[in-house]
Protein backbone atom coordinates (compact mmCIF):
# COMPACT_ATOMS: atom_id res chain seq x y z
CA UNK A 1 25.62 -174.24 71.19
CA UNK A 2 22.30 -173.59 69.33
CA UNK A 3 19.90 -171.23 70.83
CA UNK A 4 17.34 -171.75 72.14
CA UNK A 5 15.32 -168.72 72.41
CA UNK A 6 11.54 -169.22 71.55
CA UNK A 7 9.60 -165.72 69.54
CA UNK A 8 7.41 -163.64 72.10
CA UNK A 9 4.12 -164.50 71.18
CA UNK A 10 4.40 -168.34 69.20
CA UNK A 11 1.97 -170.06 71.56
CA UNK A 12 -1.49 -168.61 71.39
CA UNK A 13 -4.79 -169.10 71.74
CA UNK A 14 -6.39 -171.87 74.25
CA UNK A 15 -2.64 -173.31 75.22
CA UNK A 16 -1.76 -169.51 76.12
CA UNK A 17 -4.15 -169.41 78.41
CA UNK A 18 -3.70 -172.82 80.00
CA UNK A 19 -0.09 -172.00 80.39
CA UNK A 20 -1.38 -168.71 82.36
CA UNK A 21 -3.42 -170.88 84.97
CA UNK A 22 0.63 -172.35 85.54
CA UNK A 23 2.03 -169.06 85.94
CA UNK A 24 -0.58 -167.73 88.33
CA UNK A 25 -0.56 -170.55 90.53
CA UNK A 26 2.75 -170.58 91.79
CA UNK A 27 2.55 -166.92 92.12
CA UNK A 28 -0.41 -167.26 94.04
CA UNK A 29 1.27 -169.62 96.14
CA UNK A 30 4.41 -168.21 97.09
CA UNK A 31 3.08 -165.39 98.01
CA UNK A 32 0.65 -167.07 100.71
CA UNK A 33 2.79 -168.86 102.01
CA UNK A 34 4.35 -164.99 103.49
CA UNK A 35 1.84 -165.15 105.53
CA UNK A 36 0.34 -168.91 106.48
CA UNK A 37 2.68 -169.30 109.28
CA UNK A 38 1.71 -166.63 110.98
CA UNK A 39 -1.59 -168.57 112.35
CA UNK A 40 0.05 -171.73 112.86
CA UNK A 41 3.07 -170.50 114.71
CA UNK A 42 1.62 -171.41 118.20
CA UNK A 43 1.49 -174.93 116.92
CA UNK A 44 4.69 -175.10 115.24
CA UNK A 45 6.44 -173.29 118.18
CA UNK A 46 4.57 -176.37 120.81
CA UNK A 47 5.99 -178.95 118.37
CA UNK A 48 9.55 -177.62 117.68
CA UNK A 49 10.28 -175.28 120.89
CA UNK A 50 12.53 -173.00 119.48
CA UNK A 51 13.38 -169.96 121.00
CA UNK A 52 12.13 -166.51 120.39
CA UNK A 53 15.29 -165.56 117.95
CA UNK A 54 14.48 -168.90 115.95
CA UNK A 55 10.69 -168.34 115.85
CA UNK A 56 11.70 -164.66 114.36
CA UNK A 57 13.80 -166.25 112.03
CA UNK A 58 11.61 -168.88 110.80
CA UNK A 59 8.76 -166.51 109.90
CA UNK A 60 11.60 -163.98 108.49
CA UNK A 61 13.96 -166.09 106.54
CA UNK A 62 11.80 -167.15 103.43
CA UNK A 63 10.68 -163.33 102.29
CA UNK A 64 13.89 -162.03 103.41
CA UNK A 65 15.55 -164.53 100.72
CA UNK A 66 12.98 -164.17 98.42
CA UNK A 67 13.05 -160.12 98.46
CA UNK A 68 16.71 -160.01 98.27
CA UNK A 69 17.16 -162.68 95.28
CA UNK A 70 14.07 -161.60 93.00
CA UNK A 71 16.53 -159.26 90.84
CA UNK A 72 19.51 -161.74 90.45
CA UNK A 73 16.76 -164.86 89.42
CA UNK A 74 14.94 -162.61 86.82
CA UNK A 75 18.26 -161.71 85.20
CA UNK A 76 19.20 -165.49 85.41
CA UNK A 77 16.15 -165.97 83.94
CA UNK A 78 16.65 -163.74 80.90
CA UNK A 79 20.10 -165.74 80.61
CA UNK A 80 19.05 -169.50 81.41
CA UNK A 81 15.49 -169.35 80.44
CA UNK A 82 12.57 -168.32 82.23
CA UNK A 83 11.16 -171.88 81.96
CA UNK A 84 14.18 -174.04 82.99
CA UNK A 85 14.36 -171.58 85.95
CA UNK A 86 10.42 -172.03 86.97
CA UNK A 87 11.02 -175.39 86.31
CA UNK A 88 14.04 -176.15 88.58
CA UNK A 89 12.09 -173.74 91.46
CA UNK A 90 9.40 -175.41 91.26
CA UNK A 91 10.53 -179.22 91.97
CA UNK A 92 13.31 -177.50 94.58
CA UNK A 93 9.78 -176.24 96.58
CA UNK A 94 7.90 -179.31 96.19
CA UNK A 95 10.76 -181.43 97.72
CA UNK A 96 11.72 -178.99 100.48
CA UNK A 97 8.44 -178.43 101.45
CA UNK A 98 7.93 -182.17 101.93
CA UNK A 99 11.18 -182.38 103.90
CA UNK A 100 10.13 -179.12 106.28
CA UNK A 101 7.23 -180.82 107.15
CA UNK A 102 8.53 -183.59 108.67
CA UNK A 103 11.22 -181.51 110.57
CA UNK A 104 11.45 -181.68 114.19
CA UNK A 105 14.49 -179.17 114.67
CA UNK A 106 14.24 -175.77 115.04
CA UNK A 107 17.80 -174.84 113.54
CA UNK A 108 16.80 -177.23 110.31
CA UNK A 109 13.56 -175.62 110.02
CA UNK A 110 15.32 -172.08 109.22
CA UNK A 111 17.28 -173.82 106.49
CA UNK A 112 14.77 -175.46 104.97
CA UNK A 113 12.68 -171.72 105.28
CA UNK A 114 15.38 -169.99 103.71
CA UNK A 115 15.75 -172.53 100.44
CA UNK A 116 12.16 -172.39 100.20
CA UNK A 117 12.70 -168.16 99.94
CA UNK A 118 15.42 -168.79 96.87
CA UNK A 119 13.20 -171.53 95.15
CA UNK A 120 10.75 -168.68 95.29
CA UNK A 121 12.70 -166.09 93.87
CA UNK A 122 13.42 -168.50 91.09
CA UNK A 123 9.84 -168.66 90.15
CA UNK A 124 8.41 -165.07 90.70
CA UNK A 125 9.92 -163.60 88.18
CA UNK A 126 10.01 -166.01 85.42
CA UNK A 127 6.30 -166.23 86.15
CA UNK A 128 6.18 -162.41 84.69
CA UNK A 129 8.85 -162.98 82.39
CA UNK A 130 6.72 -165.96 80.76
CA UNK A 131 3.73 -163.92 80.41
CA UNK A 132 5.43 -161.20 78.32
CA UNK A 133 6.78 -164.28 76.33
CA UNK A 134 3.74 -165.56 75.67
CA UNK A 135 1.36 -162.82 75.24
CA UNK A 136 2.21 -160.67 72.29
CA UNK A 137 -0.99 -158.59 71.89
CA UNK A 138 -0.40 -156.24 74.00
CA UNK A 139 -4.12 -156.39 75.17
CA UNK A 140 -4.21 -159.96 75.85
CA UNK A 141 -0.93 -159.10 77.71
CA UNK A 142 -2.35 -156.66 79.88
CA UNK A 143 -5.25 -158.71 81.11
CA UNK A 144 -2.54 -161.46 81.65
CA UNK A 145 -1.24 -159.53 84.05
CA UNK A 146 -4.29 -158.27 85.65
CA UNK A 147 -4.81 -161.65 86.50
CA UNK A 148 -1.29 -162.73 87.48
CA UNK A 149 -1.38 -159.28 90.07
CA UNK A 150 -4.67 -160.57 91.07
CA UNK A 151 -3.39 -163.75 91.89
CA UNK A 152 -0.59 -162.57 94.29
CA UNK A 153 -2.70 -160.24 96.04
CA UNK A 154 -5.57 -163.56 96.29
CA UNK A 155 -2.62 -165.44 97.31
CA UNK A 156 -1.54 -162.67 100.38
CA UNK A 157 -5.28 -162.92 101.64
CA UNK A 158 -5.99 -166.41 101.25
CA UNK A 159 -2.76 -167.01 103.69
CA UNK A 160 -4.54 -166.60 106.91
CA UNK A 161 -7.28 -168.14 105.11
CA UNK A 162 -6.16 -171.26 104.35
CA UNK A 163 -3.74 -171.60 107.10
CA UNK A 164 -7.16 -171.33 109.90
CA UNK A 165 -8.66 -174.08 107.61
CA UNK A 166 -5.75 -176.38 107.77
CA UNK A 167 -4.96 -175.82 111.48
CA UNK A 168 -8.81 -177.07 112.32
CA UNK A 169 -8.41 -180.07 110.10
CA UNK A 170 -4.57 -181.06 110.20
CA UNK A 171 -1.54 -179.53 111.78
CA UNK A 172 1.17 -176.94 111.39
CA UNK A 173 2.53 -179.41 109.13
CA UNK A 174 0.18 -179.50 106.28
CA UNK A 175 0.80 -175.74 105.81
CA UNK A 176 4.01 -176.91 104.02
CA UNK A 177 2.64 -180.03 101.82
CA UNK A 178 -0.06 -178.18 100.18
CA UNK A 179 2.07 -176.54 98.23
CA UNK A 180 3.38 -180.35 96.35
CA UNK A 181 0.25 -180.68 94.59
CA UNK A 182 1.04 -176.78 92.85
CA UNK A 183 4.27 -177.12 92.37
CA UNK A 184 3.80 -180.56 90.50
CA UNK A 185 1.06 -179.41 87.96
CA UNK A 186 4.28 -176.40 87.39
CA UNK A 187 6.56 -178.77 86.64
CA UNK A 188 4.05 -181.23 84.26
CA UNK A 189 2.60 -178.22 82.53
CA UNK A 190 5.14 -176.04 81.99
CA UNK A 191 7.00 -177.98 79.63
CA UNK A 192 3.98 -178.65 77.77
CA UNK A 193 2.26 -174.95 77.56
CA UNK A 194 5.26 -172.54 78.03
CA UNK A 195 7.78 -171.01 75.57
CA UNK A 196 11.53 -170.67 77.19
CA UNK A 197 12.78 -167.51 76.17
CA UNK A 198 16.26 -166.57 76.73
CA UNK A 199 18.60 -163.82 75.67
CA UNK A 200 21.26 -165.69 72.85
CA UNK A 201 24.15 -163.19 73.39
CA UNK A 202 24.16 -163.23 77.70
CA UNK A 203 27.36 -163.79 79.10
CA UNK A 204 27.85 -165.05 82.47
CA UNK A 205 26.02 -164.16 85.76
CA UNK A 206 28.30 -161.54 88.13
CA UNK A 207 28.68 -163.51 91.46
CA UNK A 208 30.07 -160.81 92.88
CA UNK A 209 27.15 -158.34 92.26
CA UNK A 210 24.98 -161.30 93.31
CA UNK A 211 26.28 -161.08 96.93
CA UNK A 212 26.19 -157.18 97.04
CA UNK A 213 22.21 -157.32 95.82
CA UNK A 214 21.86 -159.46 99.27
CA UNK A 215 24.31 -157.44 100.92
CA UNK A 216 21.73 -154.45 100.20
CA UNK A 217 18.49 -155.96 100.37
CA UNK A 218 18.48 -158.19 103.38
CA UNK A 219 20.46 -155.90 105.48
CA UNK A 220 17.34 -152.93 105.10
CA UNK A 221 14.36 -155.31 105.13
CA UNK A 222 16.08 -156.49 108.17
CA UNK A 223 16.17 -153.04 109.39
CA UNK A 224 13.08 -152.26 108.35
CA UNK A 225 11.09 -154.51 110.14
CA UNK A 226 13.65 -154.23 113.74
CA UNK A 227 12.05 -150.36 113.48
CA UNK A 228 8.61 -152.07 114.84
CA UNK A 229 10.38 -152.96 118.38
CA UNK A 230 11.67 -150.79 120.77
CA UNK A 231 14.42 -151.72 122.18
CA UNK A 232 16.46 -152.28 118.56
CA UNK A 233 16.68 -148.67 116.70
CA UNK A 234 20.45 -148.83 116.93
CA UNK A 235 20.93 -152.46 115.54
CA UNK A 236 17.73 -151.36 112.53
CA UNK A 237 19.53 -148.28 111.25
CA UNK A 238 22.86 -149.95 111.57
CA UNK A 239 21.53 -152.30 109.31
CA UNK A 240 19.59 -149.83 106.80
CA UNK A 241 23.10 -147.79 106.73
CA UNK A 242 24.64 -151.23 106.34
CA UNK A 243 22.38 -152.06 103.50
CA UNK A 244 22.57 -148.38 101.87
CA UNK A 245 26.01 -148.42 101.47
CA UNK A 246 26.31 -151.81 99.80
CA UNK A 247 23.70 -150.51 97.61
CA UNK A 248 25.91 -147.73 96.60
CA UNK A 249 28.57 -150.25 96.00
CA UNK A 250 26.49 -152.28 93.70
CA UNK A 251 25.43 -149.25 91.98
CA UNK A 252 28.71 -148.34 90.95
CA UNK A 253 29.87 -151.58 90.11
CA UNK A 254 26.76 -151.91 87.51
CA UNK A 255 27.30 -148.62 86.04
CA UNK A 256 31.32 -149.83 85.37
CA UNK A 257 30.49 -153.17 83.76
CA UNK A 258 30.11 -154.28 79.93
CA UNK A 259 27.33 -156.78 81.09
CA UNK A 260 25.94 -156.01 84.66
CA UNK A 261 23.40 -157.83 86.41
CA UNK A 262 20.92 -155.18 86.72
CA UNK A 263 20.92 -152.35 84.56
CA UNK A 264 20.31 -149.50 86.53
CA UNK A 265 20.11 -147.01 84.10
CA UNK A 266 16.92 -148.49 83.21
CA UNK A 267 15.72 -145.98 86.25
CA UNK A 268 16.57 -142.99 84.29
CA UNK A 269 13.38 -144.46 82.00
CA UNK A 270 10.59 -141.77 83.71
CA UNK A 271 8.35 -144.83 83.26
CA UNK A 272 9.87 -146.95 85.09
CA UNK A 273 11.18 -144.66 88.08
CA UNK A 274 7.83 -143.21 88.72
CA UNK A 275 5.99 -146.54 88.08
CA UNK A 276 8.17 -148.29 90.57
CA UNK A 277 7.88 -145.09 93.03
CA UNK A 278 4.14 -145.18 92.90
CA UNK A 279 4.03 -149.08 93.45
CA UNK A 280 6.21 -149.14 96.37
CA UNK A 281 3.91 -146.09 98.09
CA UNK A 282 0.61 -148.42 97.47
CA UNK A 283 2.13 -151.47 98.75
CA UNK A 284 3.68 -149.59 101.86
CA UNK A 285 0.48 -148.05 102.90
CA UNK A 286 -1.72 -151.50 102.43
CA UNK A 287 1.22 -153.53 104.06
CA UNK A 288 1.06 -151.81 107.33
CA UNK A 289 -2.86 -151.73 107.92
CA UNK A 290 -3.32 -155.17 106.63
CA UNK A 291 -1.67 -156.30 109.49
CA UNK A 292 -3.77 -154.34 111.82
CA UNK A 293 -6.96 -155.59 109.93
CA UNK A 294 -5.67 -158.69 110.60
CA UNK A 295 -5.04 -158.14 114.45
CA UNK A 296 -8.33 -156.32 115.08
CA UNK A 297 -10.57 -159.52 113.42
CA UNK A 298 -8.35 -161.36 116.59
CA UNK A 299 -7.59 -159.53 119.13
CA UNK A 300 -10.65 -156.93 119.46
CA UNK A 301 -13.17 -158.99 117.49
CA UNK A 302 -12.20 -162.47 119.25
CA UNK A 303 -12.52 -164.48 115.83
CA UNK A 304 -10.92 -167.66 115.43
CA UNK A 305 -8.38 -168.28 112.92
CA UNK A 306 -10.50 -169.15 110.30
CA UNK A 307 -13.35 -166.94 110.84
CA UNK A 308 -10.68 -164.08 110.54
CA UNK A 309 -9.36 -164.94 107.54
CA UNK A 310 -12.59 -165.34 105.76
CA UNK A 311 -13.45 -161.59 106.33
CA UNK A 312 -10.60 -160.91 103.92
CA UNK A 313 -12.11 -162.86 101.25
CA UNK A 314 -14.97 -159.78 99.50
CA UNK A 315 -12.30 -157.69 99.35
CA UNK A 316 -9.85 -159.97 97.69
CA UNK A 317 -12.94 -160.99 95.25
CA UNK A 318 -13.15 -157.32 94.18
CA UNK A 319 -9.72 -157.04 93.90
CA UNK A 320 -9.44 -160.08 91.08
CA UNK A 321 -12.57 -158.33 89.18
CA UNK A 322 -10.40 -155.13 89.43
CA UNK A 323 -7.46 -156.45 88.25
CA UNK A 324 -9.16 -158.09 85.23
CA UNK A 325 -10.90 -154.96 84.62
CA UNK A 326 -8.04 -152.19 84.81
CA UNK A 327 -6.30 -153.85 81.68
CA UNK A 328 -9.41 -153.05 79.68
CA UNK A 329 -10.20 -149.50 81.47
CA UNK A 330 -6.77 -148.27 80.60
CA UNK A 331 -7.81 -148.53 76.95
CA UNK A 332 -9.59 -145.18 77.32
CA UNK A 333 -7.84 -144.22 80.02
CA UNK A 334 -4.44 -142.74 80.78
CA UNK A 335 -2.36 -145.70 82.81
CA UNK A 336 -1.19 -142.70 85.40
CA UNK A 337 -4.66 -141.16 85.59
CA UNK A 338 -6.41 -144.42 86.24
CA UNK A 339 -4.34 -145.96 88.81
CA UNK A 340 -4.55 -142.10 90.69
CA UNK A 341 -8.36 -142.96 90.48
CA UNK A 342 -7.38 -146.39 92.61
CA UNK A 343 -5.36 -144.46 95.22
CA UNK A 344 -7.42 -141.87 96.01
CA UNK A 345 -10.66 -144.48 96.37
CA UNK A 346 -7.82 -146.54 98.68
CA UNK A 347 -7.51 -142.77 100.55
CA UNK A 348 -11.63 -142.94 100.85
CA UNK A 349 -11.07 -146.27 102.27
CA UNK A 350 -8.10 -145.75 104.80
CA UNK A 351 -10.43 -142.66 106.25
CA UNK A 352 -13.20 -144.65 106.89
CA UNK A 353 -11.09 -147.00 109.07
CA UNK A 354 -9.81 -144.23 111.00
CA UNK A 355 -13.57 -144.00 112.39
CA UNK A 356 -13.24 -147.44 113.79
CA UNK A 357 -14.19 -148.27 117.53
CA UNK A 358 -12.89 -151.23 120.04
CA UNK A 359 -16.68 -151.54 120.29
CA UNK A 360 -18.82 -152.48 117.39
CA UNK A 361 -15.98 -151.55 115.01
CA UNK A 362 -16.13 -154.71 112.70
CA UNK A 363 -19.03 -153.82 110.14
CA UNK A 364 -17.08 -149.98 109.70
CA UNK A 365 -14.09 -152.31 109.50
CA UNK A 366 -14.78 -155.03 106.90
CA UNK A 367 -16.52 -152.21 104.98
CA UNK A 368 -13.62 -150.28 104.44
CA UNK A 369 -11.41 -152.82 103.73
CA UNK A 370 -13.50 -153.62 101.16
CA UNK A 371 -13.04 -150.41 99.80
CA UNK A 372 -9.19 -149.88 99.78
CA UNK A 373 -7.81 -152.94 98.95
CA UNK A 374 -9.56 -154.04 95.44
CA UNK A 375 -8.41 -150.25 94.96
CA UNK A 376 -4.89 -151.23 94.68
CA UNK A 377 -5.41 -153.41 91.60
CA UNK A 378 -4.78 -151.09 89.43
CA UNK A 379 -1.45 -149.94 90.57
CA UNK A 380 -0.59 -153.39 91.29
CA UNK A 381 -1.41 -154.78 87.56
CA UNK A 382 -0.51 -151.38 85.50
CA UNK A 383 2.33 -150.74 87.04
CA UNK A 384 4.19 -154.19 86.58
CA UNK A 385 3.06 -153.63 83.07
CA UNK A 386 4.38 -150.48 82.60
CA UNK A 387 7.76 -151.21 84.33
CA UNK A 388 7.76 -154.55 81.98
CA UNK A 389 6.85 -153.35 79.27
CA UNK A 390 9.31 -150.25 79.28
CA UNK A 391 12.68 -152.52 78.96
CA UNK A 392 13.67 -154.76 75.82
CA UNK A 393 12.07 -158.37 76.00
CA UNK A 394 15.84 -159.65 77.09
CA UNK A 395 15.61 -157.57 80.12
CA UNK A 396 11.64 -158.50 81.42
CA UNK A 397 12.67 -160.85 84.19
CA UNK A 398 14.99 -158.30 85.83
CA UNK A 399 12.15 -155.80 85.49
CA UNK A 400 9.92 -157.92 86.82
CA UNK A 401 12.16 -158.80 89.84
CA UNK A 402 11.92 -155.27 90.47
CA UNK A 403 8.53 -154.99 90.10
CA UNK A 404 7.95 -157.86 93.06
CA UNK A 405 10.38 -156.54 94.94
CA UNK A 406 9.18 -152.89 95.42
CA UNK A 407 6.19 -155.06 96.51
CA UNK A 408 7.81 -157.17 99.00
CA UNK A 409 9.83 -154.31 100.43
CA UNK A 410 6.71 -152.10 100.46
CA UNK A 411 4.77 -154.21 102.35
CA UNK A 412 7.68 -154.95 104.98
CA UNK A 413 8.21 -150.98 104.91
CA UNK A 414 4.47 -150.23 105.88
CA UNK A 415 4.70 -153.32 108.42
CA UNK A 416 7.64 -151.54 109.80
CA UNK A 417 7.23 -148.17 110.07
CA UNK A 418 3.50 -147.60 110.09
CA UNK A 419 3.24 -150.63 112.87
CA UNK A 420 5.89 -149.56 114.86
CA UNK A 421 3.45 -145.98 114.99
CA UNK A 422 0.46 -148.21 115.87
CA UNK A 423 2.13 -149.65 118.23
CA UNK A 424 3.85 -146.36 119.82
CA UNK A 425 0.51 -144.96 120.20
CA UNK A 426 -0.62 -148.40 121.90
CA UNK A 427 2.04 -148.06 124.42
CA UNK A 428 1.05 -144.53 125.40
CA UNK A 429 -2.43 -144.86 125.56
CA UNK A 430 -2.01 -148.22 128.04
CA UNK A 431 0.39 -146.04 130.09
CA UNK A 432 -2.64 -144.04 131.57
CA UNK A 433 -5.66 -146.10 130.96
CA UNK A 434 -4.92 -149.69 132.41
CA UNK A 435 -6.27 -149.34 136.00
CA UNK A 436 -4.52 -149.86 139.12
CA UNK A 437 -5.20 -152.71 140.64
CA UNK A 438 -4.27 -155.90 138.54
CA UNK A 439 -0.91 -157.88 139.17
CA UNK A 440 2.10 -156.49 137.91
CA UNK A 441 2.57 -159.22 135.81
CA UNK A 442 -0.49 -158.98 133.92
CA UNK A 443 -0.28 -154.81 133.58
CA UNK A 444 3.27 -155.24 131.92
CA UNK A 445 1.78 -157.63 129.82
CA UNK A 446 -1.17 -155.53 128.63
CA UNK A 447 0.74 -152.12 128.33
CA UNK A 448 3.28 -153.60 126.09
CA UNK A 449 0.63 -155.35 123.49
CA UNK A 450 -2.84 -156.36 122.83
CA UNK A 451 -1.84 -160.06 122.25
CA UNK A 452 -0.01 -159.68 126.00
CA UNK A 453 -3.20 -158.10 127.02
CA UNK A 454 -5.15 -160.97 125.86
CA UNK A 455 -3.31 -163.51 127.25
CA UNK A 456 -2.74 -162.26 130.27
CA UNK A 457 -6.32 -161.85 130.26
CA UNK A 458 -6.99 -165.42 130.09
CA UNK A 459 -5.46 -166.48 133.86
CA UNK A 460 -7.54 -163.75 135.44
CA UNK A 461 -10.79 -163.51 137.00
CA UNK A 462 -13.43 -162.74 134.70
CA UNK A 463 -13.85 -158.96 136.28
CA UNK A 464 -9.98 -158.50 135.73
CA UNK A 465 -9.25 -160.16 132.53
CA UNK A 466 -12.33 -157.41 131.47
CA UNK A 467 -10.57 -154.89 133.31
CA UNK A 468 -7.61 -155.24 131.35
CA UNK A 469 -8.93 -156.16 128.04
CA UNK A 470 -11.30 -153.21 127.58
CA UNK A 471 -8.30 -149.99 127.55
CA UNK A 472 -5.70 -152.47 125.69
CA UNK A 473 -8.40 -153.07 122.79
CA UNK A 474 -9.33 -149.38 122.88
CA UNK A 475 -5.85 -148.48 122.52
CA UNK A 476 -5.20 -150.64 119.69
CA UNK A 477 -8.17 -149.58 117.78
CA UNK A 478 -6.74 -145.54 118.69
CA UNK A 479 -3.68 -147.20 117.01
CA UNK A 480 -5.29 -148.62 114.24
CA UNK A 481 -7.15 -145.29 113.76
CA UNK A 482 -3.23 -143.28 113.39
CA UNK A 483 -1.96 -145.90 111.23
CA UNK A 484 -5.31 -145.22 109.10
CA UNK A 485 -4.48 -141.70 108.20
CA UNK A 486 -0.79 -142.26 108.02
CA UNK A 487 -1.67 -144.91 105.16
CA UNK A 488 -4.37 -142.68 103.49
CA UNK A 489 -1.60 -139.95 103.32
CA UNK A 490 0.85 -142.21 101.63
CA UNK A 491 -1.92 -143.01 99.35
CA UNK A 492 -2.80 -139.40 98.71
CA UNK A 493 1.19 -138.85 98.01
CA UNK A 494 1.33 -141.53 95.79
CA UNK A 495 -2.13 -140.85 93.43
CA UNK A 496 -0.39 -137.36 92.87
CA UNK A 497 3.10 -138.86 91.74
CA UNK A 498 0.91 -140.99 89.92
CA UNK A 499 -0.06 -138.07 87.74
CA UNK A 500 2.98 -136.34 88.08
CA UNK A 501 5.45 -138.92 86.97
CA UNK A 502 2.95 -141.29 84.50
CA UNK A 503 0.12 -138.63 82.88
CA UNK A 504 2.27 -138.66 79.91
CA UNK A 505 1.68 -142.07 78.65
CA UNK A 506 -1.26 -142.62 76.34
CA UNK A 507 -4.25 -144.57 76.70
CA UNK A 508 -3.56 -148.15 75.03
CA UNK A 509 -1.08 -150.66 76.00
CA UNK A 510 1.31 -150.07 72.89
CA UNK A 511 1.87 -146.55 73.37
CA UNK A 512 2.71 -147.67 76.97
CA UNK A 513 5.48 -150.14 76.56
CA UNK A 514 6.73 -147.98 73.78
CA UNK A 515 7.17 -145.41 75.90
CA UNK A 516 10.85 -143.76 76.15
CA UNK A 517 12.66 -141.94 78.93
């Protein structure tokens, strides 16, 4: 059969671009919709009534998929074609969103969450893998990317944004069918605007190694994120042991064969190992306050939905402008020394949120938010870059599946482990400062969470519900406050493996992805 591989670089100029504004957008998309359920779940839950094990699972199941297939699709991608593959992801989404918004079953609704989570993984990485394809000055290439970075991170913020909006003027329901529109100007434009690289010489995709990527991934995630409650360490580290020793599996069955779905000796590179280190630091530490910025604007602030999710948009504006920027900046200077500069203004940033009260908090809030998170840009953008740039063109959609998935694991991670401290610290502090006095009911309620505290709140007397709010909003904000300097400390850790691991690449994008282990 003829190949059909396209040369890195043949469409330039005006039609590059335009085929950029098709990557970004369903990479701006798939990553908000991680996090546009989470405002209209009280809806969804009224309409559906699933239990508490379902609702779990139908918040869980799409980045669960989509973290644990991002590898396997960007090697299929190198194989198939990174276009075919954004292609075929794209109309999958488009139809399956349509059909989960007209679902009335709870069970059905998981399903049609989890294919939504593998048409993702088909596009994320081809979306990366594209850009590399198209872009062959290596400056042009870099700002590509800026934006593409810029566009996930929009895409995380805007969830919450746009999810407030369309809860005032729809339903639950049109959370799903705004992504058609997207995912049809993918699957018009793509064909039109895109190369479709692919590797001539790839033999066929290991099935086996397929399930034992999944076998890894979703068993930690899942871990991960049981670490937050309670009542489920044994099940959490059963499943991160679980998941570590498939890992080791898959390892070894990589290293033995002639053509193996992910090359891990492409770790060994110093670029890559410390790149993908440093990334999955920064995305731990933002993943876990982000949350808690999230919960504060509702919980301690009383915003609605919408309001709430506006106050993410300055920061997200800075963080595009960063992006765009750091491609340029890195020019001059060194990629490790520049995104060091980021975390350690993200460290300046996590401190000042540590100073945050229950009272009056917001402006201190909102400020430093402002501060830390257009600070990740530049390990967000130079970092895919780096890790990209460091493998042979055939290999760039397994490198960027990498890439995304240090940042989908890193943000679970931080969710995890640094909200299962906020919340520890919450649970102490409510031991000793709700006051006697209030139903039993309503004290459970309020020493085991703020969003129990509120709505517990909300069948009380005025003097009560006040009684109970005031201590459960001071303890989150003391909870907040610990998370704060856990996160600036993972930031300070990461800004010096920054320099550690990355000082020795030069300034200039070709000396970069030329770089050698």
């Amino acid at each position: 059969m003829p190949s059909t591989e396209t040369t890195p670089g043949a469409h330039t100029g005006a039609r590059a671009w335009l085929g950029l504004a098709v990557l970004v957008l369903p990479a701006m998309l798939l990553f908000m919709m991680l996090t546009v359920l989470f405002l209209a779940i009280p809806q969804l839950a009224a309409d559906l009534k699933p239990s508490s094990t379902q609702t779990l699972w139908i918040i869980d199941i799409y980045g669960f998929l989509m973290a644990g297939l991002l590898v396997t699709m960007g090697t299929l991608g190198d194989r198939i074609g990174h276009r075919r593959l954004l292609i075929a992801g794209a109309a999958v989404f488009a139809v399956v969103s349509v059909i989960a918004a007209n679902t009335s079953d709870p069970a059905l609704m998981i399903v049609w969450r989890a294919l939504l989570g593998i048409a993702a993984a088909t596009q994320m990485p081809a979306t990366l893998g594209l850009i590399f394809s198209t872009f062959a000055d290596p400056r042009q290439r870099g700002i590509a990317v800026g934006v593409w970075s810029g566009g996930i991170s929009v895409g995380t913020g805007l969830g919450p944004v746009i999810g407030g909006a369309l809860l005032e003027a729809f339903s639950w329901r049109a959370a799903f069918l705004v992504a058609v529109p997207i995912m049809a100007i993918v699957v018009i434009g793509a064909p039109l605007l895109l190369p479709n690289p692919r590797n001539p010489a790839a033999g066929r995709v290991d099935l086996f190694s397929v399930l034992l990527s999944l076998a890894t991934l979703l068993p930690i995630v899942y871990g991960v994120k049981e670490l937050a409650k309670p009542d489920a360490l044994l099940p959490a580290l059963a499943g991160i042991a679980a998941g570590l020793a498939f890992g080791a599996w898959f390892v070894l069955r990589q290293l033995r064969l002639p053509e193996p779905l992910l090359d891990v000796r492409l770790f060994a590179n110093r670029t890559v190992g410390g790149a993908l280190s440093v990334f999955l630091l920064a995305a731990t530490a933002l993943g876990g306050v982000y949350l808690l910025f999230t919960q504060y604007l509702q919980l301690v602030e009383g915003l609605s939905p919408l309001r709430a999710g506006l106050w993410v948009l300055p920061g997200a504006a800075l963080l595009v402008v960063v992006s765009a920027v750091s491609p340029a900046l890195v020019r001059r200077v060194r990629p490790g020394y520049l995104i060091a500069a980021g975390l350690a203004v993200q460290v300046i940033g996590y401190l000042m949120l540590t100073h945050v009260d229950a009272a009056g908090g917001l402006p201190l809030l909102v400020a430093g938010f402002i501060v830390l998170y257009p600070a990740v840009a530049p390990s967000m953008a130079l970092t895919t870059n780096l890790v990209v740039g460091s493998v042979p063109p055939q290999k760039a959609g397994a490198a960027s599946g990498l890439a995304t998935t240090c940042s989908d694991l890193g943000i679970s991670l931080g969710i995890a482990i640094i909200g299962s401290i906020a919340a520890a610290v919450y649970r102490a502090q409510t031991a000793t400062t709700i006051p006697p006095g209030l139903p039993s009911a309503a004290s459970a309620a309020g020493r085991e969470s703020l969003d129990g505290a509120v709505s517990a709140a909300q069948s009380l007397p005025a003097e009560l519900g006040t009684a109970l709010l005031t201590p459960a909003r001071e303890a989150f904000t003391s909870g907040l406050n610990t998370a704060a300097v856990i996160a600036a400390a993972i930031a300070a850790g990461a800004a010096i493996l920054a320099i550690a691991k990355l000082r020795h690449i030069p300034a200039t994008g070709p000396a970069a992805g030329a770089e050698q282990s």
